[in-house]
C-alpha atoms as a PDB file:
ATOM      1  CA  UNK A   1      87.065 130.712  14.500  1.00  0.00           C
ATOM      2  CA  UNK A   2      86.317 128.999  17.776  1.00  0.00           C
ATOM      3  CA  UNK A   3      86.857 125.579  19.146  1.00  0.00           C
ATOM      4  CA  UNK A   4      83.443 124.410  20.175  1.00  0.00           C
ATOM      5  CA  UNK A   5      84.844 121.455  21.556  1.00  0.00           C
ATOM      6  CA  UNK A   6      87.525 123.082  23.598  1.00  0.00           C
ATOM      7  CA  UNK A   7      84.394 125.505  24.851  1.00  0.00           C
ATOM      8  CA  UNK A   8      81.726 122.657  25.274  1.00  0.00           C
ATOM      9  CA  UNK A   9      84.569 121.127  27.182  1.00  0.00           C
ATOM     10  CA  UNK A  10      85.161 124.056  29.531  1.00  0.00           C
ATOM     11  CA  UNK A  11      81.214 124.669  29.532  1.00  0.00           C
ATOM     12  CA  UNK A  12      81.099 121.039  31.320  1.00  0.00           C
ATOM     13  CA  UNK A  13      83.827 121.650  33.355  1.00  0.00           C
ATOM     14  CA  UNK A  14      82.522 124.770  34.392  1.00  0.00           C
ATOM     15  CA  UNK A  15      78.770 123.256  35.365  1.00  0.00           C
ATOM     16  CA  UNK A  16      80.279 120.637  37.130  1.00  0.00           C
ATOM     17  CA  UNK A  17      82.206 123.196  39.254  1.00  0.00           C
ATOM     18  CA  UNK A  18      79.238 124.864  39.733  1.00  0.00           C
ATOM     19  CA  UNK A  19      77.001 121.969  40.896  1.00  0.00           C
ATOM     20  CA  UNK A  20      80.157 120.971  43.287  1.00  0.00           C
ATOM     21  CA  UNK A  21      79.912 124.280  45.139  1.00  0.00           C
ATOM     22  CA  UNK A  22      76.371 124.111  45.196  1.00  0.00           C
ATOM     23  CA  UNK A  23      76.554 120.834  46.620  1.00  0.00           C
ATOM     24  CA  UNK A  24      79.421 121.657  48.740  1.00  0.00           C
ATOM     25  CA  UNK A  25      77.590 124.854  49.988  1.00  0.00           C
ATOM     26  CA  UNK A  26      74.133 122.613  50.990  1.00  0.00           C
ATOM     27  CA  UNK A  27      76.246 120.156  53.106  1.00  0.00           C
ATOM     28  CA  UNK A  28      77.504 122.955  55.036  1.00  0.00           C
ATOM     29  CA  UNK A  29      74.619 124.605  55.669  1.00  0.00           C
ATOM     30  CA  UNK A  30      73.811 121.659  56.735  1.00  0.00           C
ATOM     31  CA  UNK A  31      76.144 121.102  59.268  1.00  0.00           C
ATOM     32  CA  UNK A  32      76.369 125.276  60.331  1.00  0.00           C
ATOM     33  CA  UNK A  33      72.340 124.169  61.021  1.00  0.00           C
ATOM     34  CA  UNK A  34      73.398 121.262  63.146  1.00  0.00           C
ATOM     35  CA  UNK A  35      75.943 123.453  65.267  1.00  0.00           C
ATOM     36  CA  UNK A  36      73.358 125.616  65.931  1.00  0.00           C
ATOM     37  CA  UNK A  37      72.823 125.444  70.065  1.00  0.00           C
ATOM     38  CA  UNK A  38      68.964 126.385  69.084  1.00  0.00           C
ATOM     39  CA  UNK A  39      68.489 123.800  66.425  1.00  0.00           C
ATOM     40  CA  UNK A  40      69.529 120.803  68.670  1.00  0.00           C
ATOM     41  CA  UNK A  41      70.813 121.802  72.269  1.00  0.00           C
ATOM     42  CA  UNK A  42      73.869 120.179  71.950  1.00  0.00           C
ATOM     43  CA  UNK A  43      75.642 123.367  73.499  1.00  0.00           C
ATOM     44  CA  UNK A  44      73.171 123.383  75.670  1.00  0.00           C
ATOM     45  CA  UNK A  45      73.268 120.263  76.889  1.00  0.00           C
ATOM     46  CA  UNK A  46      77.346 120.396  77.098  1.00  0.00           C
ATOM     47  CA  UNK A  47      77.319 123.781  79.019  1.00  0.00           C
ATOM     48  CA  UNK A  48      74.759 122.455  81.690  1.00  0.00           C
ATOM     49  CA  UNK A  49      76.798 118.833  81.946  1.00  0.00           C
ATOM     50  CA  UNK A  50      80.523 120.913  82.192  1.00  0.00           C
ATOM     51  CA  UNK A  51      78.566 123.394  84.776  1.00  0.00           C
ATOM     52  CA  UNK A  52      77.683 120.378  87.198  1.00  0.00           C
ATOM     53  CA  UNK A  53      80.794 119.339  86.716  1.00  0.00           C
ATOM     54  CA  UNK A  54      82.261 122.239  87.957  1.00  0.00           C
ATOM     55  CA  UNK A  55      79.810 122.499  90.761  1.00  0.00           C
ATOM     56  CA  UNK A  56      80.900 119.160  91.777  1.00  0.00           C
ATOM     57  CA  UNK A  57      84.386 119.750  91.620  1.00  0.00           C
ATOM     58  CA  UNK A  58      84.241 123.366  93.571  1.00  0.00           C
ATOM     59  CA  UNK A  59      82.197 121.285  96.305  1.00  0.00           C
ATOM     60  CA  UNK A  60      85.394 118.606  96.204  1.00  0.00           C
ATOM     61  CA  UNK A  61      87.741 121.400  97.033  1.00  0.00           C
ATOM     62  CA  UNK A  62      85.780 122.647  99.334  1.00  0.00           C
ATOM     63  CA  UNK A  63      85.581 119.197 101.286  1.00  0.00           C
ATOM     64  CA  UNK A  64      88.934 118.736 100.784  1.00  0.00           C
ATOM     65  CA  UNK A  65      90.301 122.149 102.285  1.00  0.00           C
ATOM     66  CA  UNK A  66      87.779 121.331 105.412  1.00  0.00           C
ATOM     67  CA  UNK A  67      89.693 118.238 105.767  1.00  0.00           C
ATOM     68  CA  UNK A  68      93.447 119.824 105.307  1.00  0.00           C
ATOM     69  CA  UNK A  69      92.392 121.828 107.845  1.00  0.00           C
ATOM     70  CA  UNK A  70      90.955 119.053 109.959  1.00  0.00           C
ATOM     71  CA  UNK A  71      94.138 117.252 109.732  1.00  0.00           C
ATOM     72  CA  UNK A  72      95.987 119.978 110.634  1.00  0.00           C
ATOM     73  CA  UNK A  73      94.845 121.147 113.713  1.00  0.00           C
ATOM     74  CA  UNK A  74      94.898 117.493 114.486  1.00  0.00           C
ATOM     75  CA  UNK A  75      98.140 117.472 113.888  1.00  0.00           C
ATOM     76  CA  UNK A  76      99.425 120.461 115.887  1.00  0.00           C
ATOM     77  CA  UNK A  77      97.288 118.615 118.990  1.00  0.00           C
ATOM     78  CA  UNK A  78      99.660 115.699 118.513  1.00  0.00           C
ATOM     79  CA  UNK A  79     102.891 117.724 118.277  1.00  0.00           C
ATOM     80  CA  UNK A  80     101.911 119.725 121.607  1.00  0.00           C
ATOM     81  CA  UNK A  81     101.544 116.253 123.075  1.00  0.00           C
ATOM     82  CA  UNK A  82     104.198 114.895 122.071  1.00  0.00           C
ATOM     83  CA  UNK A  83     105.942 117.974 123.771  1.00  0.00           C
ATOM     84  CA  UNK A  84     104.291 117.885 126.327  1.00  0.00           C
ATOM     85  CA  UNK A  85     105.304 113.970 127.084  1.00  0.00           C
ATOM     86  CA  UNK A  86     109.203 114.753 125.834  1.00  0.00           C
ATOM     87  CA  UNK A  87     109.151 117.279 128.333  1.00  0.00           C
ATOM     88  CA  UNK A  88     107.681 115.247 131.293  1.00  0.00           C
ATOM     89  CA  UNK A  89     110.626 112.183 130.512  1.00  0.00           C
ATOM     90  CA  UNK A  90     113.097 114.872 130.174  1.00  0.00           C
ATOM     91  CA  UNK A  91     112.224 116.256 133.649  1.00  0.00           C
ATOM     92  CA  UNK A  92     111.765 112.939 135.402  1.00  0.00           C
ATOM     93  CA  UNK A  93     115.101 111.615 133.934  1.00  0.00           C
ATOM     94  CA  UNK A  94     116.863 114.913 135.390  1.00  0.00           C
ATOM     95  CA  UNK A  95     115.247 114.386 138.694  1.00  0.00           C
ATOM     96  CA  UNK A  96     117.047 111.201 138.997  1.00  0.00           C
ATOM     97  CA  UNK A  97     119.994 111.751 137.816  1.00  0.00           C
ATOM     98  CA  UNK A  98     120.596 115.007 139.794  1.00  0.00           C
ATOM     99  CA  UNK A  99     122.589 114.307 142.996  1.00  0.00           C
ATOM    100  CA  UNK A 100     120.545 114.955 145.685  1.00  0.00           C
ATOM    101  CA  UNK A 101     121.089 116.926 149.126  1.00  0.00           C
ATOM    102  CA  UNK A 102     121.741 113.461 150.881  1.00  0.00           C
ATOM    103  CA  UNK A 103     124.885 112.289 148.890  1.00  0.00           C
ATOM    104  CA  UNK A 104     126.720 115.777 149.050  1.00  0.00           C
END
């Protein structure tokens, strides 16, 4: 003979299972439906906000390799003039410190 207490026991047990998946499975459905980029744009939204931000930041770059390049022909101007003026002190100092034609 059969328990029907031990199987009215697993009977319940096994309905409440079954109502917990079927809960389980509506809440995500409900939230697959919510991911969804048609259902609410979220992704949408997201991949046109990280695109302008990547616009942005290309256009940064870009302004900022104008102005490495700015600074360093700026740069190389200064360094030939600095030369230039090393060279002009060198050659005045040597012109009088050479003896000259009058003292030999």
């Amino acid at each position: 003979m059969r328990d029907l207490s031990g199987d009215n026991a697993v009977d319940l047990a096994v309905l409440r299972l079954e109502r917990a998946v079927s809960l389980l499975e509506a809440r995500l459905g409900d939230v697959m439906s919510a991911a969804q980029p048609n259902s609410s744009g979220l992704f949408d939204e997201d991949r046109s906000r990280l695109a302008a931000e990547l616009d942005a930041s290309r256009a940064r770059e870009q302004a900022l390799v104008e102005a490495g390049r700015q600074a360093s022909t700026a740069l190389g101007k200064a360094i030939v003039g600095i030369k230039s003026a090393l060279t002009e002190e060198v050659d005045l100092f040597s012109s009088l410190t050479a003896p000259s034609d009058a003292e030999a």
